[in-house]
PDB file of N, CA and C in Angstrom:
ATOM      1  N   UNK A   1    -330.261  14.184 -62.942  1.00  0.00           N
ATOM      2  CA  UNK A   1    -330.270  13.239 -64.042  1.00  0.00           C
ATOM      3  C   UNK A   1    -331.602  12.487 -64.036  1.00  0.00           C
ATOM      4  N   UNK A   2    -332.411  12.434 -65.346  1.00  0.00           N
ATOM      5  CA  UNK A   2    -332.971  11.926 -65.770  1.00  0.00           C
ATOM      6  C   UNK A   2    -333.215  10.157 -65.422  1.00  0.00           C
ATOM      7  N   UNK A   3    -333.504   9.482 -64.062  1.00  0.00           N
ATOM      8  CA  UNK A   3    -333.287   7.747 -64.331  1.00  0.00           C
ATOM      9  C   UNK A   3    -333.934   7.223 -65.228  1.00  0.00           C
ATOM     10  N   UNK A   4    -333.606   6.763 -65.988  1.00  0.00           N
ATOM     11  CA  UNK A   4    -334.295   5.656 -66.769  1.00  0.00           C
ATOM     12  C   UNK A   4    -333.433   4.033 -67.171  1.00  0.00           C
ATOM     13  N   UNK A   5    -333.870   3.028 -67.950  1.00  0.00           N
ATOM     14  CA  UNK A   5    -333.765   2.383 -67.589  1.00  0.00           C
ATOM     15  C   UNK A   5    -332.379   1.944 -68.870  1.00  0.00           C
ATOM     16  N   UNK A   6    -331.198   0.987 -68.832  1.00  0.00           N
ATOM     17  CA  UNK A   6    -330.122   1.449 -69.639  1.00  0.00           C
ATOM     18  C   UNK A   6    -330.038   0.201 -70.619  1.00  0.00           C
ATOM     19  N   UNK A   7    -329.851   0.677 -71.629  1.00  0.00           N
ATOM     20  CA  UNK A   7    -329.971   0.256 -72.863  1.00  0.00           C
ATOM     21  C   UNK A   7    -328.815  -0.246 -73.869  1.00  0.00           C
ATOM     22  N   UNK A   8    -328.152   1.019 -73.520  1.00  0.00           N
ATOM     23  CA  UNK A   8    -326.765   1.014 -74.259  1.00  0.00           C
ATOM     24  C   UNK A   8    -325.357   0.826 -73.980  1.00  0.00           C
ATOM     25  N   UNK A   9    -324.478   0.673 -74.555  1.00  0.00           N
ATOM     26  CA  UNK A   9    -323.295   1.041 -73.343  1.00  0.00           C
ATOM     27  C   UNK A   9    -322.959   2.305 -73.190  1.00  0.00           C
ATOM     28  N   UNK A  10    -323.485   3.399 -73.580  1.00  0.00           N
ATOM     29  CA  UNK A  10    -323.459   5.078 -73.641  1.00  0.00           C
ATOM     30  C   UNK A  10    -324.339   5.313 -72.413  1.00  0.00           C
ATOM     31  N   UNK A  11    -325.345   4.751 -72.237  1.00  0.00           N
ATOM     32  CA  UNK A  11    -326.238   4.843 -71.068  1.00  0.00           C
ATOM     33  C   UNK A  11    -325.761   3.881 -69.375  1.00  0.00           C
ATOM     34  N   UNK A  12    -324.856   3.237 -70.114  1.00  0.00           N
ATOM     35  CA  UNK A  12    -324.220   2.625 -68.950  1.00  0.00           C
ATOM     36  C   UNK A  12    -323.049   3.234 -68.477  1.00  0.00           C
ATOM     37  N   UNK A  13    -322.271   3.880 -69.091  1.00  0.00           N
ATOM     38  CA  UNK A  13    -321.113   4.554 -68.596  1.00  0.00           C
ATOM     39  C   UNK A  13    -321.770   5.999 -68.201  1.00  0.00           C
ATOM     40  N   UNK A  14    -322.721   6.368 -68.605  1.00  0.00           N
ATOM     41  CA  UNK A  14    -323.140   7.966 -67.912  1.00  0.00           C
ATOM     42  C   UNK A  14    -324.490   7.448 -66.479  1.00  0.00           C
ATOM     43  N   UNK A  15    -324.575   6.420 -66.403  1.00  0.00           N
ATOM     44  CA  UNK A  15    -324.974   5.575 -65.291  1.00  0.00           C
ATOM     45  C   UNK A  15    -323.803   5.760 -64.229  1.00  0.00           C
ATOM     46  N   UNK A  16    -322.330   4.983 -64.839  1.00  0.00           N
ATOM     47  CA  UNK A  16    -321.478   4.401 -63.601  1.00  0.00           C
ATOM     48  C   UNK A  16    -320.966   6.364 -63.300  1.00  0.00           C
ATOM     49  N   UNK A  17    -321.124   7.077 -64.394  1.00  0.00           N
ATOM     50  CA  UNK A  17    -320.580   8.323 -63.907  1.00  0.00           C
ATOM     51  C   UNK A  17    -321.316   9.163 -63.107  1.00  0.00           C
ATOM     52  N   UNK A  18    -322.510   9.295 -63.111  1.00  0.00           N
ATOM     53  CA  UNK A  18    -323.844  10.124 -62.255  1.00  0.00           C
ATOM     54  C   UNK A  18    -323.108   9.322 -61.033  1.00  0.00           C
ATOM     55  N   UNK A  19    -323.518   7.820 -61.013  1.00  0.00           N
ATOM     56  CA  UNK A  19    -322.729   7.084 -59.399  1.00  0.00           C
ATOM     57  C   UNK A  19    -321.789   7.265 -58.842  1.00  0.00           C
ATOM     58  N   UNK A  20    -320.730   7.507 -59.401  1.00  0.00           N
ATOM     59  CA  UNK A  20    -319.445   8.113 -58.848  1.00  0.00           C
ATOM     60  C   UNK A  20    -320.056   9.797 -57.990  1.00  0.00           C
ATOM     61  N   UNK A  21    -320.857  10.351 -58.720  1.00  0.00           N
ATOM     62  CA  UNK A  21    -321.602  11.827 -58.108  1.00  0.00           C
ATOM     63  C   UNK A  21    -321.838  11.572 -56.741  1.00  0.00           C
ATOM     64  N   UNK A  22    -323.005  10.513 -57.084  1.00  0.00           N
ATOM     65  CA  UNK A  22    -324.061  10.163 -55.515  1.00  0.00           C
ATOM     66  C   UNK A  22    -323.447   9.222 -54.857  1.00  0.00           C
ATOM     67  N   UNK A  23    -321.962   8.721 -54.821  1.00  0.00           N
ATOM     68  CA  UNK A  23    -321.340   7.735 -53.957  1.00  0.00           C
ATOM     69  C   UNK A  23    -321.603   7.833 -52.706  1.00  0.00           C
ATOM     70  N   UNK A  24    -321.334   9.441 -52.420  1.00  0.00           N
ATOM     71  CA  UNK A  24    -321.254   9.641 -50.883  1.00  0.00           C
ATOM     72  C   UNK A  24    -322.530  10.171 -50.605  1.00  0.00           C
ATOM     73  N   UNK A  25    -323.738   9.985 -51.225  1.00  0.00           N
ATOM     74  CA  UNK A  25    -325.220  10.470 -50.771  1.00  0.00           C
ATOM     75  C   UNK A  25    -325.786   9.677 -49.298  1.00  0.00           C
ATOM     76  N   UNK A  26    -325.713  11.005 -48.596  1.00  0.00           N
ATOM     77  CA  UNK A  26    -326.567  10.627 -47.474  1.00  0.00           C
ATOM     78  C   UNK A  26    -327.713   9.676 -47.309  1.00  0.00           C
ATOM     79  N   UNK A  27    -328.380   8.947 -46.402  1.00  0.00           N
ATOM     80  CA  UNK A  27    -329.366   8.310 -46.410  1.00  0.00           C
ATOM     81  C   UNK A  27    -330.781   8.894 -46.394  1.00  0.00           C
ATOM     82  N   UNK A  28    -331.575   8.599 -46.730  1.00  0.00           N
ATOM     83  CA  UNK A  28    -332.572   9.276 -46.376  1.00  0.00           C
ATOM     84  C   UNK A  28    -332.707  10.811 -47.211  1.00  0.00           C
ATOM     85  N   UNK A  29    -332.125  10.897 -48.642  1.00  0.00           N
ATOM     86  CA  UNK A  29    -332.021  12.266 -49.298  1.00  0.00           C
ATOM     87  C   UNK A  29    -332.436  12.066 -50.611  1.00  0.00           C
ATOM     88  N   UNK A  30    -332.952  12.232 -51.703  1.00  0.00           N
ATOM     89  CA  UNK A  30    -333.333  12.188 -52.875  1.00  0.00           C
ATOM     90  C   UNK A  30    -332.096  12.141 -53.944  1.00  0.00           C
ATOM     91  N   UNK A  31    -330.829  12.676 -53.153  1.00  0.00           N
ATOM     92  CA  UNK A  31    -329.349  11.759 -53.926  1.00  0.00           C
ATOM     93  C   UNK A  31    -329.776   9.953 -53.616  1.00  0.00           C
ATOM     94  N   UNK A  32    -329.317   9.838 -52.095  1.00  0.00           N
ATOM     95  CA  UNK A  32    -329.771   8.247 -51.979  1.00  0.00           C
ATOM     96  C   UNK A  32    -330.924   7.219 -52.620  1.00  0.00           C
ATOM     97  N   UNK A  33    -331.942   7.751 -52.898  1.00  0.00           N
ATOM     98  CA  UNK A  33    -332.670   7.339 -53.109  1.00  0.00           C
ATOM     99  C   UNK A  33    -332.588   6.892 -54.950  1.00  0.00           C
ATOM    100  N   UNK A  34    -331.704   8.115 -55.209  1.00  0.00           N
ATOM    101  CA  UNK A  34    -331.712   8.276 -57.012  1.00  0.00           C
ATOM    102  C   UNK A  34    -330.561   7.075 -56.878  1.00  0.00           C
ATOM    103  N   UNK A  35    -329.437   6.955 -56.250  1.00  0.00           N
ATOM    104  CA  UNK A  35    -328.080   6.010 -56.101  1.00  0.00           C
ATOM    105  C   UNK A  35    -328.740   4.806 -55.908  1.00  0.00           C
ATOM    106  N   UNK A  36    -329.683   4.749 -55.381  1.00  0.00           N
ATOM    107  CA  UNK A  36    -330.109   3.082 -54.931  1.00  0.00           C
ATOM    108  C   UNK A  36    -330.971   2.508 -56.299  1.00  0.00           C
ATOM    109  N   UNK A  37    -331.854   2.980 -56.651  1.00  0.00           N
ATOM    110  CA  UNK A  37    -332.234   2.958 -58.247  1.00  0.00           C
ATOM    111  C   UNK A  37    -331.382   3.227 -59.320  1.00  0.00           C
ATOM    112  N   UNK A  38    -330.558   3.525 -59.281  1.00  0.00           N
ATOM    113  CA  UNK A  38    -329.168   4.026 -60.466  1.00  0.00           C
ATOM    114  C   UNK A  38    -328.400   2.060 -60.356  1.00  0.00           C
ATOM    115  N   UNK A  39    -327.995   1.956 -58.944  1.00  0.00           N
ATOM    116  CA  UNK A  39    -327.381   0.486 -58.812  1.00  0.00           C
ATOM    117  C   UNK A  39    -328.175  -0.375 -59.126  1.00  0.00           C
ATOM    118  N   UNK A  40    -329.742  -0.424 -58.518  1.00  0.00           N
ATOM    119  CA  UNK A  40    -330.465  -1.428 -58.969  1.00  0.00           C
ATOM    120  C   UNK A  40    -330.179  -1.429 -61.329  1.00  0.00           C
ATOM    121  N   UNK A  41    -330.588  -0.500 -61.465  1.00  0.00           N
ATOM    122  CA  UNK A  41    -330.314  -0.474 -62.832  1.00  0.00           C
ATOM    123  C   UNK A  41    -328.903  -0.771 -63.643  1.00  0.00           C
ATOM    124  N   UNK A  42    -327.781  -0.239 -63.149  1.00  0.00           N
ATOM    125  CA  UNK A  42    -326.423  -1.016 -63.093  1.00  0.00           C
ATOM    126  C   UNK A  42    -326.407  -2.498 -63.368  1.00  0.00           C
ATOM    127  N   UNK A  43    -327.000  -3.028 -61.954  1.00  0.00           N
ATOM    128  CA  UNK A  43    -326.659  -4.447 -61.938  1.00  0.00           C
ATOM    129  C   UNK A  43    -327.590  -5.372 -63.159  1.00  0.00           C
ATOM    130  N   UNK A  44    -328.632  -4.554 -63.124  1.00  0.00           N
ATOM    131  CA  UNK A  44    -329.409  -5.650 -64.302  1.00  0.00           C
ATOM    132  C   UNK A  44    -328.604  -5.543 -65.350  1.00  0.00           C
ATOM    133  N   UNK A  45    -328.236  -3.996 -65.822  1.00  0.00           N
ATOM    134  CA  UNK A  45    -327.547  -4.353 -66.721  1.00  0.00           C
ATOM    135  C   UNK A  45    -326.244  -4.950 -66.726  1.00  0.00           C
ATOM    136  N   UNK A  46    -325.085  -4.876 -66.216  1.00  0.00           N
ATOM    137  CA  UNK A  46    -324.242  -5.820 -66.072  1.00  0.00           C
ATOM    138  C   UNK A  46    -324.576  -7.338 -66.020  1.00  0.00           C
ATOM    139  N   UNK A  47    -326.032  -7.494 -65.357  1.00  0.00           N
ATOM    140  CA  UNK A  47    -325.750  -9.315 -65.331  1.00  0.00           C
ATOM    141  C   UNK A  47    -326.424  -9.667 -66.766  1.00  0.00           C
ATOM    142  N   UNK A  48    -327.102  -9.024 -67.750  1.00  0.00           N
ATOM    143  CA  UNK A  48    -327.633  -9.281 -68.741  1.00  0.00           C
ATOM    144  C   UNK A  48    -326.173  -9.137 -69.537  1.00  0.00           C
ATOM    145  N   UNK A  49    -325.400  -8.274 -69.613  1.00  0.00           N
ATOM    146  CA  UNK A  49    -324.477  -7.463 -70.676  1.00  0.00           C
ATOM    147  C   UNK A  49    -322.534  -8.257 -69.988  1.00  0.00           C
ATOM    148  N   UNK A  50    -322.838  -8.649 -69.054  1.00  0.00           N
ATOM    149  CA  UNK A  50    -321.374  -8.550 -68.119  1.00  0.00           C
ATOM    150  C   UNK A  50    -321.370 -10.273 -67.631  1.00  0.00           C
ATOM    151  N   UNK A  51    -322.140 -10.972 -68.046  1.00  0.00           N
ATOM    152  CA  UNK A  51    -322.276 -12.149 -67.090  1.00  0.00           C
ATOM    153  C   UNK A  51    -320.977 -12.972 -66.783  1.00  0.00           C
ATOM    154  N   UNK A  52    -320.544 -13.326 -65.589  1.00  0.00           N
ATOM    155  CA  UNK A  52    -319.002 -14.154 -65.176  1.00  0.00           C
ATOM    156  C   UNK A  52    -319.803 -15.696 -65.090  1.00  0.00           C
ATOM    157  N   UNK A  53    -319.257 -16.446 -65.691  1.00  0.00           N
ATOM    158  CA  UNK A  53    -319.609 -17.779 -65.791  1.00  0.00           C
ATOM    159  C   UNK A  53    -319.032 -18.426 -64.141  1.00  0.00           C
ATOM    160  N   UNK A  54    -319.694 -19.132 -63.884  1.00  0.00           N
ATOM    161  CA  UNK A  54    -318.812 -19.958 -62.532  1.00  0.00           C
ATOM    162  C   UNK A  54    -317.656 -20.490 -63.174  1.00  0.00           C
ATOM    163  N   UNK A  55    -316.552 -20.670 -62.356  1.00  0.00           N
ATOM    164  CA  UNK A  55    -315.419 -21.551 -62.303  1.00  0.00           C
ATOM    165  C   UNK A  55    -315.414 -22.380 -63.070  1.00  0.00           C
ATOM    166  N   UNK A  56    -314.435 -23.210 -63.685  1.00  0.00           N
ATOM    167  CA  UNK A  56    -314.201 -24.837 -63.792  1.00  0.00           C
ATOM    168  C   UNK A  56    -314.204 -25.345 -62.494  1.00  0.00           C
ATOM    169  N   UNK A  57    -314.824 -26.626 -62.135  1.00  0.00           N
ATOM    170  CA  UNK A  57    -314.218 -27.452 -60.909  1.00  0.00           C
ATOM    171  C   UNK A  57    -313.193 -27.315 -60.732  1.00  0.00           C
ATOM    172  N   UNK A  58    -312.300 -27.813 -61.508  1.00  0.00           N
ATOM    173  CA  UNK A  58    -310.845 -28.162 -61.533  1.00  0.00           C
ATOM    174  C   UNK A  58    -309.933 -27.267 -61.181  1.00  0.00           C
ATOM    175  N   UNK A  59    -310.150 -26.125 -62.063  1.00  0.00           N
ATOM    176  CA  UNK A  59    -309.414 -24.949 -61.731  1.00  0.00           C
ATOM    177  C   UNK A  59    -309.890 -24.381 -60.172  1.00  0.00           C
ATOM    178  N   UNK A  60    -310.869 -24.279 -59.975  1.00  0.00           N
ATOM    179  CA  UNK A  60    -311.392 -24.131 -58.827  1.00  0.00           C
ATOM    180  C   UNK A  60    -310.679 -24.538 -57.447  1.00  0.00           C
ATOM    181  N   UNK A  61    -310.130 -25.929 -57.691  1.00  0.00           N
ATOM    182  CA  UNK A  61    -309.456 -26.667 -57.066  1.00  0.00           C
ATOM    183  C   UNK A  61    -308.655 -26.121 -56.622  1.00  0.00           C
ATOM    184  N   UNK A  62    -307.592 -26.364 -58.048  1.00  0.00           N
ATOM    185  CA  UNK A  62    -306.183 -25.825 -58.159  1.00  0.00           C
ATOM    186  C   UNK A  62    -305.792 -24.635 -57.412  1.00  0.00           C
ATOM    187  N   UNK A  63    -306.780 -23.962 -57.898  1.00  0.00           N
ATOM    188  CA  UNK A  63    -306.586 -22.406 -57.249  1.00  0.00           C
ATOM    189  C   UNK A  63    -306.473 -22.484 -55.638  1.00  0.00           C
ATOM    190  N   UNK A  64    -307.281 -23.076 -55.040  1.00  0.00           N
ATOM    191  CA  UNK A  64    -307.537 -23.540 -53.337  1.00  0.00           C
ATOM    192  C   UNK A  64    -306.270 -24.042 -53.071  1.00  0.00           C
ATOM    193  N   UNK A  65    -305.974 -25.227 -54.149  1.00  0.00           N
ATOM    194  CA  UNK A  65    -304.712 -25.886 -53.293  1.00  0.00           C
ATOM    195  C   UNK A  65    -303.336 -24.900 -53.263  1.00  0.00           C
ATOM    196  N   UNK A  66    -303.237 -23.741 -54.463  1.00  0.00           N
ATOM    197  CA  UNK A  66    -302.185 -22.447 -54.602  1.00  0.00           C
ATOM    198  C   UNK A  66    -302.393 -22.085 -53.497  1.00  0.00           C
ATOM    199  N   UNK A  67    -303.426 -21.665 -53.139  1.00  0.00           N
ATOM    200  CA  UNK A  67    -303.269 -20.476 -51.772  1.00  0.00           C
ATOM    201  C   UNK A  67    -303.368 -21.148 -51.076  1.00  0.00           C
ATOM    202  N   UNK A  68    -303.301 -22.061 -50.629  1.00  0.00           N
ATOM    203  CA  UNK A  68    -303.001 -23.058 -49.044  1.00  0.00           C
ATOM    204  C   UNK A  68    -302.174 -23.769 -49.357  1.00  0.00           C
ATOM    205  N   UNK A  69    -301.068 -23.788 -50.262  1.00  0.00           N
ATOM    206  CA  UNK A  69    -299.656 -24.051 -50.520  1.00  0.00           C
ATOM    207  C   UNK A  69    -300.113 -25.682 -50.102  1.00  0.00           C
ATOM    208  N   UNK A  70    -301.025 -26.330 -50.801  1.00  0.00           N
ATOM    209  CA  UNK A  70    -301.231 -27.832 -50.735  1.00  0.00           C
ATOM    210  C   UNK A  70    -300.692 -28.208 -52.277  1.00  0.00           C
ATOM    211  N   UNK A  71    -300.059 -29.778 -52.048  1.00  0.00           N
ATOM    212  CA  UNK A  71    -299.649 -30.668 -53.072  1.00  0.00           C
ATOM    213  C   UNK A  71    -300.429 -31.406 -53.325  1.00  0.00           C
ATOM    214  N   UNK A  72    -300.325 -32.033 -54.247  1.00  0.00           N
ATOM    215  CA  UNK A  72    -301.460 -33.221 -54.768  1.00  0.00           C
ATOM    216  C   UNK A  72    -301.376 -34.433 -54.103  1.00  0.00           C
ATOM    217  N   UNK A  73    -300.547 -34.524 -53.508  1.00  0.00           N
ATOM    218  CA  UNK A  73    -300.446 -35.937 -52.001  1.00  0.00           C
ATOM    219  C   UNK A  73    -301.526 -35.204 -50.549  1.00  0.00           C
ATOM    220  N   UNK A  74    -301.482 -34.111 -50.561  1.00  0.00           N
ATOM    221  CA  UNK A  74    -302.301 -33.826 -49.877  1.00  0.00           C
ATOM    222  C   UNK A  74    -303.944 -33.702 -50.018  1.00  0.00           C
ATOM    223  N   UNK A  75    -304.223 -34.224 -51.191  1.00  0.00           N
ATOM    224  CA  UNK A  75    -305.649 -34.519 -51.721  1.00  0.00           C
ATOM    225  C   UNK A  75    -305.874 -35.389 -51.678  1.00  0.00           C
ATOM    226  N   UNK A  76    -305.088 -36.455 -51.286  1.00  0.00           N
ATOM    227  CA  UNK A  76    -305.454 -37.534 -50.745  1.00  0.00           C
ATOM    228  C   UNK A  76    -306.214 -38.152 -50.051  1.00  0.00           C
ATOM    229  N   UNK A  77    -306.662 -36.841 -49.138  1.00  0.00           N
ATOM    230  CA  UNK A  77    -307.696 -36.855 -47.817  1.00  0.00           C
ATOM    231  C   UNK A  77    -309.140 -36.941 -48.154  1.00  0.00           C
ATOM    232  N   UNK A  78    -309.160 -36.396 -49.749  1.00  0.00           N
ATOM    233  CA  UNK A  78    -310.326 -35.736 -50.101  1.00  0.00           C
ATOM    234  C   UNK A  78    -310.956 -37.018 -51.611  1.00  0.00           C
ATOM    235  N   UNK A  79    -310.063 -37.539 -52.072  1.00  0.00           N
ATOM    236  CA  UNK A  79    -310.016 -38.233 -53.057  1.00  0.00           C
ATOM    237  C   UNK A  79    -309.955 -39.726 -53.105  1.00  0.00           C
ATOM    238  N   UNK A  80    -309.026 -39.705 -52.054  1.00  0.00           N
ATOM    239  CA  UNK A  80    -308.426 -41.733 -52.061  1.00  0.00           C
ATOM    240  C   UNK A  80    -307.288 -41.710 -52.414  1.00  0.00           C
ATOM    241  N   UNK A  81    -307.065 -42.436 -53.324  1.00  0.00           N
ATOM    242  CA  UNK A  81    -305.424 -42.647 -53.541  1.00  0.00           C
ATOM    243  C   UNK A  81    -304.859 -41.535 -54.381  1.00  0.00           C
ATOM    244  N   UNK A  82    -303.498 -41.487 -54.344  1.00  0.00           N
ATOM    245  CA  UNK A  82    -302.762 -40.354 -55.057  1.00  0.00           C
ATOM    246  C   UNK A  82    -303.225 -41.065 -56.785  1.00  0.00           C
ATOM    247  N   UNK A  83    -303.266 -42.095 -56.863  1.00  0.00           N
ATOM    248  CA  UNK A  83    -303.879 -42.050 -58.949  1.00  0.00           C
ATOM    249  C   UNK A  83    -305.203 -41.300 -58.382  1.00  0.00           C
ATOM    250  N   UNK A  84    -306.056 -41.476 -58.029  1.00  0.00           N
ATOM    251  CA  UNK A  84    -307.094 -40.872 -57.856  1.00  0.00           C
ATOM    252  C   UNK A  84    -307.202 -39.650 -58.395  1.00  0.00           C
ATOM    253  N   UNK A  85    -306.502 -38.947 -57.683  1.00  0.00           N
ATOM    254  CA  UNK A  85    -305.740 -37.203 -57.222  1.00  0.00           C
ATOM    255  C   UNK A  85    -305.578 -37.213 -58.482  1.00  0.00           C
ATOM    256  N   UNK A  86    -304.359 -37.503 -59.219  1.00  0.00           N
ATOM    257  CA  UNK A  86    -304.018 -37.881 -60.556  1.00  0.00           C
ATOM    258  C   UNK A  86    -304.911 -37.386 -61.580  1.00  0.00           C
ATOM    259  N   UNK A  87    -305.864 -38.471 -61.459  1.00  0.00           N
ATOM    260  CA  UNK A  87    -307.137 -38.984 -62.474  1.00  0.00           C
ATOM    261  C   UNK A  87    -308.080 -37.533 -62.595  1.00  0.00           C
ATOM    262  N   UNK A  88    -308.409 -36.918 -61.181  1.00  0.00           N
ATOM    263  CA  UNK A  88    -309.007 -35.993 -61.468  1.00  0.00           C
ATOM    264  C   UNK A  88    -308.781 -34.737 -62.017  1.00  0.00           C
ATOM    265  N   UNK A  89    -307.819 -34.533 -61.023  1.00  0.00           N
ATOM    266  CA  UNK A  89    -307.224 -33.259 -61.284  1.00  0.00           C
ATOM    267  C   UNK A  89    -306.496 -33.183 -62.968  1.00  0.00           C
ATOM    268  N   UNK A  90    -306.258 -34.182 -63.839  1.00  0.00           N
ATOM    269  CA  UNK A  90    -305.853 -34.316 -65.280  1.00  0.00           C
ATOM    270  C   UNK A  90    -307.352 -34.453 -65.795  1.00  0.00           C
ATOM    271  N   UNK A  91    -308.134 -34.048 -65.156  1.00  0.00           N
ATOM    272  CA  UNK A  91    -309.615 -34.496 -65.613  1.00  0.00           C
ATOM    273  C   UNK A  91    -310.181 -35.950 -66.234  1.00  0.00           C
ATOM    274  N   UNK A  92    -309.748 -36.886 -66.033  1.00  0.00           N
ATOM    275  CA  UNK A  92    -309.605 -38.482 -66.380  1.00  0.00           C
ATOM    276  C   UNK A  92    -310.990 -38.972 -65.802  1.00  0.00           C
ATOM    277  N   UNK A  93    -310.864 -38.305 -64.263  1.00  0.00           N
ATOM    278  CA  UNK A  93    -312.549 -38.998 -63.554  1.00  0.00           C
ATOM    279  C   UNK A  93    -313.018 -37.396 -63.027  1.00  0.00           C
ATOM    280  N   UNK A  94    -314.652 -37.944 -62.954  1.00  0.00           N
ATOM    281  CA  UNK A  94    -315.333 -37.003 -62.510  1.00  0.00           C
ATOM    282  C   UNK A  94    -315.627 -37.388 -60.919  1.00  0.00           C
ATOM    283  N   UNK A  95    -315.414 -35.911 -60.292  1.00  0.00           N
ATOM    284  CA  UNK A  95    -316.062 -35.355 -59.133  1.00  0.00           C
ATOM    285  C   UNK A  95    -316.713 -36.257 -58.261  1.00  0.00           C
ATOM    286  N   UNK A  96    -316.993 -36.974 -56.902  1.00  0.00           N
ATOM    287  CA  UNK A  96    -317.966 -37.866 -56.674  1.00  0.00           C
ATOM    288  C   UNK A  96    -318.781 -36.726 -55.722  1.00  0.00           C
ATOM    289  N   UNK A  97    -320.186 -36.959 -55.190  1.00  0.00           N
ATOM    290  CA  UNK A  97    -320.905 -35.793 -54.637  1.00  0.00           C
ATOM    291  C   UNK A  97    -320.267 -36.487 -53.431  1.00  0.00           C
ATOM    292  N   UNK A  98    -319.533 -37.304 -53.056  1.00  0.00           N
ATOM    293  CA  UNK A  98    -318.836 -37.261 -51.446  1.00  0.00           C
ATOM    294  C   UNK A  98    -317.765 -35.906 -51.514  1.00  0.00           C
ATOM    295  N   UNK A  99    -316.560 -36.246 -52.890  1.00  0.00           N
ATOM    296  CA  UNK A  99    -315.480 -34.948 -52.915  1.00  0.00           C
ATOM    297  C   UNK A  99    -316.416 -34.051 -52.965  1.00  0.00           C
ATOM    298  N   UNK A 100    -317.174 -33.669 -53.610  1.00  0.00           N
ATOM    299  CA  UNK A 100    -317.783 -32.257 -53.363  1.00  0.00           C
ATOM    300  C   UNK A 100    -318.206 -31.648 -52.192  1.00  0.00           C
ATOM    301  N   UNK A 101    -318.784 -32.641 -51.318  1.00  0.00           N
ATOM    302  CA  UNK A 101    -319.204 -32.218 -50.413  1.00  0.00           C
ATOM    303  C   UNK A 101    -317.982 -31.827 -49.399  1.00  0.00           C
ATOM    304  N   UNK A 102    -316.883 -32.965 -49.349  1.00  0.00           N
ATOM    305  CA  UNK A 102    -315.645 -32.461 -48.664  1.00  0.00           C
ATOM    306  C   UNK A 102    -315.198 -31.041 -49.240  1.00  0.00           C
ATOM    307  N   UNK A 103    -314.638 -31.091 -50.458  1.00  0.00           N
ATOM    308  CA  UNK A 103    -314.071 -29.764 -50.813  1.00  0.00           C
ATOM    309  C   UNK A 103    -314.933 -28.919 -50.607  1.00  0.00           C
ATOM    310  N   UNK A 104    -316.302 -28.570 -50.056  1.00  0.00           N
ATOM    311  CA  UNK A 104    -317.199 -27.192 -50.403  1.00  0.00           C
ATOM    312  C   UNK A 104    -316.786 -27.356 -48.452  1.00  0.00           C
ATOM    313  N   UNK A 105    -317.094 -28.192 -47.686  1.00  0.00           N
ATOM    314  CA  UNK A 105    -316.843 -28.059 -46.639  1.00  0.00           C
ATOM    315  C   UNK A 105    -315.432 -27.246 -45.953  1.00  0.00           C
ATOM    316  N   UNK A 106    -314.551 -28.264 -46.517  1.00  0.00           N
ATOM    317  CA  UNK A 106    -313.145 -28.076 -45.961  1.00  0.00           C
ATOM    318  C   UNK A 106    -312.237 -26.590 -46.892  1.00  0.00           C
ATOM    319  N   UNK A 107    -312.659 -26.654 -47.895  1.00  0.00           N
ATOM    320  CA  UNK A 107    -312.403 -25.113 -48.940  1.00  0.00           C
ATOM    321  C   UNK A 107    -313.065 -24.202 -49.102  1.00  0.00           C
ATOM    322  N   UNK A 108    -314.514 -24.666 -48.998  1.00  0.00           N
ATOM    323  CA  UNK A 108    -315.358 -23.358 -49.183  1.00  0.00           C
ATOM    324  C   UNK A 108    -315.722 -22.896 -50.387  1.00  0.00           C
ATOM    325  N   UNK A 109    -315.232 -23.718 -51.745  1.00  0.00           N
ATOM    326  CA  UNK A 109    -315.607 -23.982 -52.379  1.00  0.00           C
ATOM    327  C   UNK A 109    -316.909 -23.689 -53.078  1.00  0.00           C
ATOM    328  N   UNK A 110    -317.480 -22.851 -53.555  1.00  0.00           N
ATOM    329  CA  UNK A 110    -319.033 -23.079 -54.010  1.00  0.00           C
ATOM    330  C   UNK A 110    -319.640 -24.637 -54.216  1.00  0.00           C
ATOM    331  N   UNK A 111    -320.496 -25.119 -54.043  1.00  0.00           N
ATOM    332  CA  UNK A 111    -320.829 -26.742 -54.468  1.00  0.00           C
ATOM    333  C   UNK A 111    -321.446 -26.447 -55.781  1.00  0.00           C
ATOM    334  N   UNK A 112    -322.216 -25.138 -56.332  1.00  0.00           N
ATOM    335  CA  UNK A 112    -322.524 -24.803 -57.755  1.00  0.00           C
ATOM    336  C   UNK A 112    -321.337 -25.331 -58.928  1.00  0.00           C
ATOM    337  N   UNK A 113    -319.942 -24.591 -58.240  1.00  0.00           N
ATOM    338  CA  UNK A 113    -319.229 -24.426 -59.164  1.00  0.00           C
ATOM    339  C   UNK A 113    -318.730 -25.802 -59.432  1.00  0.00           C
ATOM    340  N   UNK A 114    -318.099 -26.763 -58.066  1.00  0.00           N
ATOM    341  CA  UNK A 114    -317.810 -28.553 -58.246  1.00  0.00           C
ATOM    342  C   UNK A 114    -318.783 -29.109 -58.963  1.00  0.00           C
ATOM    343  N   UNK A 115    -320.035 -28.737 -59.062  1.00  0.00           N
ATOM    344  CA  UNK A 115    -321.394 -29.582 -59.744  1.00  0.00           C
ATOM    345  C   UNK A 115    -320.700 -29.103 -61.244  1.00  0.00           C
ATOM    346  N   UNK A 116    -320.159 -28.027 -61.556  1.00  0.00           N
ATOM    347  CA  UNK A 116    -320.467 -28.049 -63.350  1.00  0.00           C
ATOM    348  C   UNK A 116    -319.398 -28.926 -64.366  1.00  0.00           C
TER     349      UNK A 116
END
C-alpha cells in the first residue's frame, strides 16, 4: 500500500484496514516500519476529525465517587461542610484550587479536567 497522508474518511478506513494487515509486523521489517507511519497518520487524523473533549469537573467527580461506592457525606473531607458538597456537586459553587488539588491527589483525577 501506497502511504500517504489521509484526507478522507475513505482513506481512513482503508488506513485502519491495511493496520489490521501489519498488526502483527515484526520489528525491524518494512511491514513495521509502514505500521508505525500508517499509526502516526491515524492519530493525526483522528485528533483533527475524532477529538474527545475532557470531562465535566462534576461529572468527573461523580463518576470517582460511583466506583469507590462514596456518598456525598463522604466529600466532606475534600470540600468542608456537607452544604458545601451540596453547593458543588448541584454546581451552585465553583471548584477551589485547594479541592482540586485534593481530588487530583486522592482520585487521580486529571487537574486539566477539575480546571474546566
Amino acid at each position: 500500500m501506497e502511504v500517504k497522508l489521509i484526507k478522507t474518511e475513505e482513506d481512513y478506513n482503508n488506513a485502519l484496514a491495511r493496520m489490521e494487515i501489519l498488526f502483527d509486523a515484526k520489528p525491524n521489517t518494512k511491514e513495521f516500519d509502514e505500521a508505525e507511519l500508517l499509526m502516526a497518520l491515524i492519530e493525526l487524523y483522528e485528533e483533527q476529525h475524532y477529538k474527545i473533549d475532557a470531562p465535566d469537573p462534576i461529572e468527573a467527580i461523580k463518576f470517582r465517587m460511583e466506583q469507590q461506592g462514596l456518598k456525598r457525606t463522604d466529600m466532606t473531607k475534600y470540600f468542608g461542610t456537607r452544604g458545601r458538597v451540596s453547593e458543588i456537586l448541584n454546581r451552585q459553587r465553583n471548584l477551589t484550587l485547594s479541592m482540586i488539588r485534593k481530588l487530583h491527589k486522592e482520585f487521580g483525577i486529571p487537574a486539566e479536567s477539575l480546571l474546566a
